[in-house]
C-alpha atoms as a PDB file:
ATOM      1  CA  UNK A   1     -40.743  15.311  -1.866  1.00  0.00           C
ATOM      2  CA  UNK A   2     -37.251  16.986  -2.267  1.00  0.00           C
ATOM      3  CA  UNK A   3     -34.048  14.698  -1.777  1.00  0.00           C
ATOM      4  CA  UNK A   4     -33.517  17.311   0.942  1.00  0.00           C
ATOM      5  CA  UNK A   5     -36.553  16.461   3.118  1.00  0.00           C
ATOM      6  CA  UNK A   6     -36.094  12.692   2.461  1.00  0.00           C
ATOM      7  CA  UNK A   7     -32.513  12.707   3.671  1.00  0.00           C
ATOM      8  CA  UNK A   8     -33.598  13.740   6.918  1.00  0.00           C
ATOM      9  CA  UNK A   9     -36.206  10.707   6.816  1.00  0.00           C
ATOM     10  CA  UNK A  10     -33.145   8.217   6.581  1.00  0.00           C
ATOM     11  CA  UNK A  11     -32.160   7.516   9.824  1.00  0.00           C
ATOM     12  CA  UNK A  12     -35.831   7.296  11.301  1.00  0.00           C
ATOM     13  CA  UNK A  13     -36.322   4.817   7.974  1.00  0.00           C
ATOM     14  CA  UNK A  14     -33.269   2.724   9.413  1.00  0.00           C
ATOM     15  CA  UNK A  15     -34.751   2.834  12.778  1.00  0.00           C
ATOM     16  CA  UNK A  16     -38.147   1.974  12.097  1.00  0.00           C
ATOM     17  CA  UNK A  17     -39.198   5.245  13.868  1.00  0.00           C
ATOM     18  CA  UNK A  18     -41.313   6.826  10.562  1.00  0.00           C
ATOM     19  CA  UNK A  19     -44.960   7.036  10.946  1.00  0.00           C
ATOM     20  CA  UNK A  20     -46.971   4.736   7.963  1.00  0.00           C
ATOM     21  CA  UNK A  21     -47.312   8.745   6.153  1.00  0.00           C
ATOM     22  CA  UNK A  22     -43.557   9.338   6.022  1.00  0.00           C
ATOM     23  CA  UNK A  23     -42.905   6.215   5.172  1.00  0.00           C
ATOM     24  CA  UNK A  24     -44.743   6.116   2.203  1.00  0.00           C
ATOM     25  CA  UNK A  25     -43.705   9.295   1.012  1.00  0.00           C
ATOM     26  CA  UNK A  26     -40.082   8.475   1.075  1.00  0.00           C
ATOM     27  CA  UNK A  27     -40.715   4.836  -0.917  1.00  0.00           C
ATOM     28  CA  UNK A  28     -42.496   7.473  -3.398  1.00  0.00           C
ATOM     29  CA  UNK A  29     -39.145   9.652  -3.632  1.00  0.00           C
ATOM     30  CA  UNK A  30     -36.950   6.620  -3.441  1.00  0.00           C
ATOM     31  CA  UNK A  31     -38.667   5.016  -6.581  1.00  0.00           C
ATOM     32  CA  UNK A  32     -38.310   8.467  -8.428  1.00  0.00           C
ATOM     33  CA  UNK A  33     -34.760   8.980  -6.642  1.00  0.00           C
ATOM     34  CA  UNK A  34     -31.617   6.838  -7.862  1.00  0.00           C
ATOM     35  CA  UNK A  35     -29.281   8.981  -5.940  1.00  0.00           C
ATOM     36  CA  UNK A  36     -30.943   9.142  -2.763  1.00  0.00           C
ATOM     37  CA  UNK A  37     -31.843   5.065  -3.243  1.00  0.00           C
ATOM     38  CA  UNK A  38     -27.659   4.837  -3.020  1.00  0.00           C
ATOM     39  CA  UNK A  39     -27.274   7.085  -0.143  1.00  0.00           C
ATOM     40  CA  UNK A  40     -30.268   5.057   1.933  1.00  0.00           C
ATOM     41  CA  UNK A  41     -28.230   1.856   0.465  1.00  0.00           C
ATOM     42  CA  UNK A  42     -25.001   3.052   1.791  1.00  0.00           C
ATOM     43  CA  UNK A  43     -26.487   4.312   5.407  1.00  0.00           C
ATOM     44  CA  UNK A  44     -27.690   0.450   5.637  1.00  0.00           C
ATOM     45  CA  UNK A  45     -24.479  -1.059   4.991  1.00  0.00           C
ATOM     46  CA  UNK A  46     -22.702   1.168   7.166  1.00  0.00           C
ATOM     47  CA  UNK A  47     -25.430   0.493   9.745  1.00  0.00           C
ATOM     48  CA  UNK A  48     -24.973  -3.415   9.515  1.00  0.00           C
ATOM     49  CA  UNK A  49     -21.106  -3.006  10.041  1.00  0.00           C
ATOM     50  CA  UNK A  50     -21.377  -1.560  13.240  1.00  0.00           C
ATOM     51  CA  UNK A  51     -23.775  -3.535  14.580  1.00  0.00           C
ATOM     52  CA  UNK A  52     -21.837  -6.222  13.572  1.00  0.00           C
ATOM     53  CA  UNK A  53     -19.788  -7.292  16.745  1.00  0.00           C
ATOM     54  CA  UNK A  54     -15.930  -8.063  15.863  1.00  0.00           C
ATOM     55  CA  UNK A  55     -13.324 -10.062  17.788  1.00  0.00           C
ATOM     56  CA  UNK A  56      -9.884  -8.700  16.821  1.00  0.00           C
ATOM     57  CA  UNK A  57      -7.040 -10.891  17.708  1.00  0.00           C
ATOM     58  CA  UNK A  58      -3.392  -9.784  18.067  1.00  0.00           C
ATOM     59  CA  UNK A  59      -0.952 -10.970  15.929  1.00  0.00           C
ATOM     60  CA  UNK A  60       1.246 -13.402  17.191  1.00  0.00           C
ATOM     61  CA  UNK A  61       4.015 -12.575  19.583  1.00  0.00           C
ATOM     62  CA  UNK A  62       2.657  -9.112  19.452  1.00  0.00           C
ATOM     63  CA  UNK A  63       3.881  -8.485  22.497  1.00  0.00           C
ATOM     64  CA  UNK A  64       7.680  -9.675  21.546  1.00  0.00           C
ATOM     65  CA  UNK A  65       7.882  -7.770  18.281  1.00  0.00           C
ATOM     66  CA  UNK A  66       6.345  -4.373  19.798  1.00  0.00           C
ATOM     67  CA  UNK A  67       8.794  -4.166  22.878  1.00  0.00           C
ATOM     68  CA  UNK A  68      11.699  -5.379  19.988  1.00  0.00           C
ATOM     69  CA  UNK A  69      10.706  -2.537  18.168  1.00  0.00           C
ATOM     70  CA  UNK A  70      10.655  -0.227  20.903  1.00  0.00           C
ATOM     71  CA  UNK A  71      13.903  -0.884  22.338  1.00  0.00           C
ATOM     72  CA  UNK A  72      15.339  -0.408  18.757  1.00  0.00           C
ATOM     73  CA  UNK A  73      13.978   3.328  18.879  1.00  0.00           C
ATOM     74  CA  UNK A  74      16.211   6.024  19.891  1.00  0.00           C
ATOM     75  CA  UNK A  75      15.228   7.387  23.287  1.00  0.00           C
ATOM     76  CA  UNK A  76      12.905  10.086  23.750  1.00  0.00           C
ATOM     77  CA  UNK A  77      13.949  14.058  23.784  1.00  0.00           C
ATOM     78  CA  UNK A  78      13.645  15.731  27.040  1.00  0.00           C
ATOM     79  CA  UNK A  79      12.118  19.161  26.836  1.00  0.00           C
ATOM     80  CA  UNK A  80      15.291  21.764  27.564  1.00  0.00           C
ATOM     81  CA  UNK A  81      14.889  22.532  31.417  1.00  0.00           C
ATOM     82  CA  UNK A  82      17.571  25.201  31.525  1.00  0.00           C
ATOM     83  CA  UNK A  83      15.442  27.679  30.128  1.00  0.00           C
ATOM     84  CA  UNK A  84      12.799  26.877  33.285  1.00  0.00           C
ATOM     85  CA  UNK A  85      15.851  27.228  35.816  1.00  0.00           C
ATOM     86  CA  UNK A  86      17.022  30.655  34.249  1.00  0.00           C
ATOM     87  CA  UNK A  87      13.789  32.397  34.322  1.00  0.00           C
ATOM     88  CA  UNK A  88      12.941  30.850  38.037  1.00  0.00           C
ATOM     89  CA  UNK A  89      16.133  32.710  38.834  1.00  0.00           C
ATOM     90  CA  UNK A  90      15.495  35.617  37.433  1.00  0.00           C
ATOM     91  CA  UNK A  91      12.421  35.430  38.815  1.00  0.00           C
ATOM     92  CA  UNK A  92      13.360  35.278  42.016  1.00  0.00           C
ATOM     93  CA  UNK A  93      16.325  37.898  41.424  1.00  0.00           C
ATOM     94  CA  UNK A  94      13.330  40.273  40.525  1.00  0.00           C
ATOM     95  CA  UNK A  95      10.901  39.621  43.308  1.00  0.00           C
ATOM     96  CA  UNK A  96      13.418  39.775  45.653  1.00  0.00           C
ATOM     97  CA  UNK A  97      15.013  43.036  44.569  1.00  0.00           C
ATOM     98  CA  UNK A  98      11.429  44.248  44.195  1.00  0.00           C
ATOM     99  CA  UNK A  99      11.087  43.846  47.534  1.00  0.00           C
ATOM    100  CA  UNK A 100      13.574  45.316  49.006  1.00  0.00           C
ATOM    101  CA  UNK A 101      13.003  48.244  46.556  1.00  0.00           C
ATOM    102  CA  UNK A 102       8.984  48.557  47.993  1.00  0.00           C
ATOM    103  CA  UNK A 103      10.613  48.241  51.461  1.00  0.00           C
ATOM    104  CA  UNK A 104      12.513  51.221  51.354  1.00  0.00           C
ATOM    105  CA  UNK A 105       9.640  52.971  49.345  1.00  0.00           C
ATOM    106  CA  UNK A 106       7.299  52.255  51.995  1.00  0.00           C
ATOM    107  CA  UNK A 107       9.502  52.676  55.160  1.00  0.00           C
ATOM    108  CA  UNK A 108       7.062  50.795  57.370  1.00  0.00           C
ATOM    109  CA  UNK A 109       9.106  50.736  60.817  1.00  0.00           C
ATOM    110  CA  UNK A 110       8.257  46.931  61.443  1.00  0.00           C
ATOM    111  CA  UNK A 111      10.417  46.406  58.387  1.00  0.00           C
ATOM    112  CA  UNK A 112      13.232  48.000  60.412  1.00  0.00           C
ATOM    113  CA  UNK A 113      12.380  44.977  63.350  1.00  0.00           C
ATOM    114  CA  UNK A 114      12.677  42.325  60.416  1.00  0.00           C
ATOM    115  CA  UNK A 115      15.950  43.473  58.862  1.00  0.00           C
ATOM    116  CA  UNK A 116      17.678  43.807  63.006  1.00  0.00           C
ATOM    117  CA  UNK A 117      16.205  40.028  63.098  1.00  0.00           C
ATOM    118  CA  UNK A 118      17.776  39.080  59.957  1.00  0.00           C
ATOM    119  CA  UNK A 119      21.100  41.085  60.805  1.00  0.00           C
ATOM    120  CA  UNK A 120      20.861  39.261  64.175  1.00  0.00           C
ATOM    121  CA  UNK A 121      20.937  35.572  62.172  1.00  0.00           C
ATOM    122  CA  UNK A 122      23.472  36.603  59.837  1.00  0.00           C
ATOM    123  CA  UNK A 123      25.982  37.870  63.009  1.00  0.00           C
ATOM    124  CA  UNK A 124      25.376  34.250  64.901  1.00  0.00           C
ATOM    125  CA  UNK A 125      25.665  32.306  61.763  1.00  0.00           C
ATOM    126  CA  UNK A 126      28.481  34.146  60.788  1.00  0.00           C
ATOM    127  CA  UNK A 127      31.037  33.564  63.380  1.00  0.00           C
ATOM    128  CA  UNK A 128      33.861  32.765  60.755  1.00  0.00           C
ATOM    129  CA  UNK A 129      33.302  35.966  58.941  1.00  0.00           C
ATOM    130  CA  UNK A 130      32.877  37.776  62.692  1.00  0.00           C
ATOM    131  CA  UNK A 131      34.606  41.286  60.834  1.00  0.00           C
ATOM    132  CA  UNK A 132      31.747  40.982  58.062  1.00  0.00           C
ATOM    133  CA  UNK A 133      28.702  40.594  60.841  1.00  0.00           C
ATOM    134  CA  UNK A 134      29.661  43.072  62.097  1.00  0.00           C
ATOM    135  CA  UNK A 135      30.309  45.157  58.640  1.00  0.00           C
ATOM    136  CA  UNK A 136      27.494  44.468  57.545  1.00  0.00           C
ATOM    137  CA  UNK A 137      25.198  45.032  61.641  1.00  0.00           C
ATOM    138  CA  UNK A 138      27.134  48.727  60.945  1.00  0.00           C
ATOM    139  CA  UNK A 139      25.636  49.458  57.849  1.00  0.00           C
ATOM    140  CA  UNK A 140      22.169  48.824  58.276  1.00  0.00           C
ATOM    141  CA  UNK A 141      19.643  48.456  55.376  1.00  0.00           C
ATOM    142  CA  UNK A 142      22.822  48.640  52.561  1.00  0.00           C
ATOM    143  CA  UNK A 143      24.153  45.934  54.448  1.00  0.00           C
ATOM    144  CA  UNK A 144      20.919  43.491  54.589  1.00  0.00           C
ATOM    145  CA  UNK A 145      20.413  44.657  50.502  1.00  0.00           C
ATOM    146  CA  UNK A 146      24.322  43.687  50.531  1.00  0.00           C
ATOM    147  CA  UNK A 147      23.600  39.873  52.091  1.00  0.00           C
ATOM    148  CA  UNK A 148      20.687  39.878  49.596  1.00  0.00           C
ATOM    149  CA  UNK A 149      23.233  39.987  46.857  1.00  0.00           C
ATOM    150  CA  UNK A 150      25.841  37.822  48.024  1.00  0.00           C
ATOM    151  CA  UNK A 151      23.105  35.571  48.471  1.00  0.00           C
ATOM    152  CA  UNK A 152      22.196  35.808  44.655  1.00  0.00           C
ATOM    153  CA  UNK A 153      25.339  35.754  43.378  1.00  0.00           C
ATOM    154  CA  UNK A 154      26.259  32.788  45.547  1.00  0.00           C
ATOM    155  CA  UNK A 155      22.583  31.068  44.195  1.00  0.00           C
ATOM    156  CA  UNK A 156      23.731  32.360  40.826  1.00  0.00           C
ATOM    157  CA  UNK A 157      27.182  30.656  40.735  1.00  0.00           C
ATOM    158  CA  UNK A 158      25.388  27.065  41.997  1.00  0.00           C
ATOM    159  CA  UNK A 159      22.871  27.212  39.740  1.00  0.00           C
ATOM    160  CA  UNK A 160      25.742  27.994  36.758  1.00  0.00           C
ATOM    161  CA  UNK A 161      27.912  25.049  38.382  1.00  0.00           C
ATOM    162  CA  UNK A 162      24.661  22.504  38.088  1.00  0.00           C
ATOM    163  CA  UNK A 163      23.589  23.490  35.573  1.00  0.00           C
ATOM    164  CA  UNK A 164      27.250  23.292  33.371  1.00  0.00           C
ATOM    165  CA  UNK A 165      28.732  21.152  35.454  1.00  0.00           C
ATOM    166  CA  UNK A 166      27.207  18.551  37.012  1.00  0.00           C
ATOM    167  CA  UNK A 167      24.005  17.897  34.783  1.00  0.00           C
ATOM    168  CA  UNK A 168      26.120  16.522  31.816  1.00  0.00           C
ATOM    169  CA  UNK A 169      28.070  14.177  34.304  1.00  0.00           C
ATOM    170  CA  UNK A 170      24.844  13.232  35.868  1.00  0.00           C
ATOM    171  CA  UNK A 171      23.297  12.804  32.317  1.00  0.00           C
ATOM    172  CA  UNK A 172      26.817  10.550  31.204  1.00  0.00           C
ATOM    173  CA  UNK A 173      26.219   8.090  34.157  1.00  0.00           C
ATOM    174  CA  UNK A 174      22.593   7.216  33.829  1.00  0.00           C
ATOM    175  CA  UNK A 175      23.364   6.675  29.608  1.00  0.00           C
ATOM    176  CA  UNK A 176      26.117   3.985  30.954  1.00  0.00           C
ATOM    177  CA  UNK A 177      23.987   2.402  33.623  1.00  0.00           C
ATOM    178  CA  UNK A 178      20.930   2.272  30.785  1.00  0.00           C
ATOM    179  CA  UNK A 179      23.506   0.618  28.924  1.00  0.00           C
ATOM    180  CA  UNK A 180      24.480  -2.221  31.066  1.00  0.00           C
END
């Protein structure tokens, strides 16, 4: 018998799951076999250890010197969320003038109902600005693509204000409340 074939004998040797054939071959390798007497040696050790059932017991105050160890540690890095707030606005910024851009591809004639709605919503909301509504109800499609961009640049400018402005304050006061 090779050391080959009698390798794959081990485990059913272990088991007790050779017939009385195979299992007398193998005893003939084994007494011919130093190396593969060590290696069926070894397999039995490592069988007995993890059959052997262990109780592992924390140290004591385990509990104390891991949470006194973790409040020593710096706190954890926050993944930068600016770049996930610039491209959602440029995302947007590109869908949006995509849109507006397949609009007046297309030319469907609903789209015309859609854009006197929206025209009709900016005019009521924007009773203050009464000389712009109506700007802007004059000029038709340049003047919806014109709310479009005051829109962006008004969603550009707060998202440049949070995100320069008010995230480092907001960032300062919850460091001084973790520190009290």
């Amino acid at each position: 018998m090779r050391c080959s074939t009698s390798e794959g004998l081990f485990d059913g040797r272990l088991e007790g799951a050779l017939s009385v054939q195979q299992g007398r071959a193998l005893d003939a390798h084994l007494a011919s076999c130093p190396r593969c007497r060590s290696v069926l040696e070894e397999l039995r050790v490592i069988d007995a250890l993890l059959l052997t059932p262990r109780a592992l017991e924390p140290a004591p105050n385990f509990t104390f010197r891991t949470m006194a160890e973790i409040r020593t540690m710096p706190p954890p890095k926050r993944a930068r969320s600016r770049r996930a707030m610039w491209t959602m606005l440029g995302l947007y910024l590109v869908l949006s003038w995509g849109a507006i851009g397949a609009w007046l591809a297309v030319g469907r004639p609903d789209g015309h109902a859609f854009f006197a709605l929206a025209l009709a919503v900016v005019h009521h909301v924007a009773g203050a600005f009464d000389g712009v509504a109506r700007g802007i109800a004059a000029t038709g499609i340049g003047g919806i693509v014109g709310v479009v961009f005051v829109f962006d640049v008004i969603l550009f400018a707060g998202a440049l204000y949070a995100g320069v402005v008010l995230r480092p304050r907001i960032i300062a006061r919850l460091a001084r409340s973790e520190r009290v």
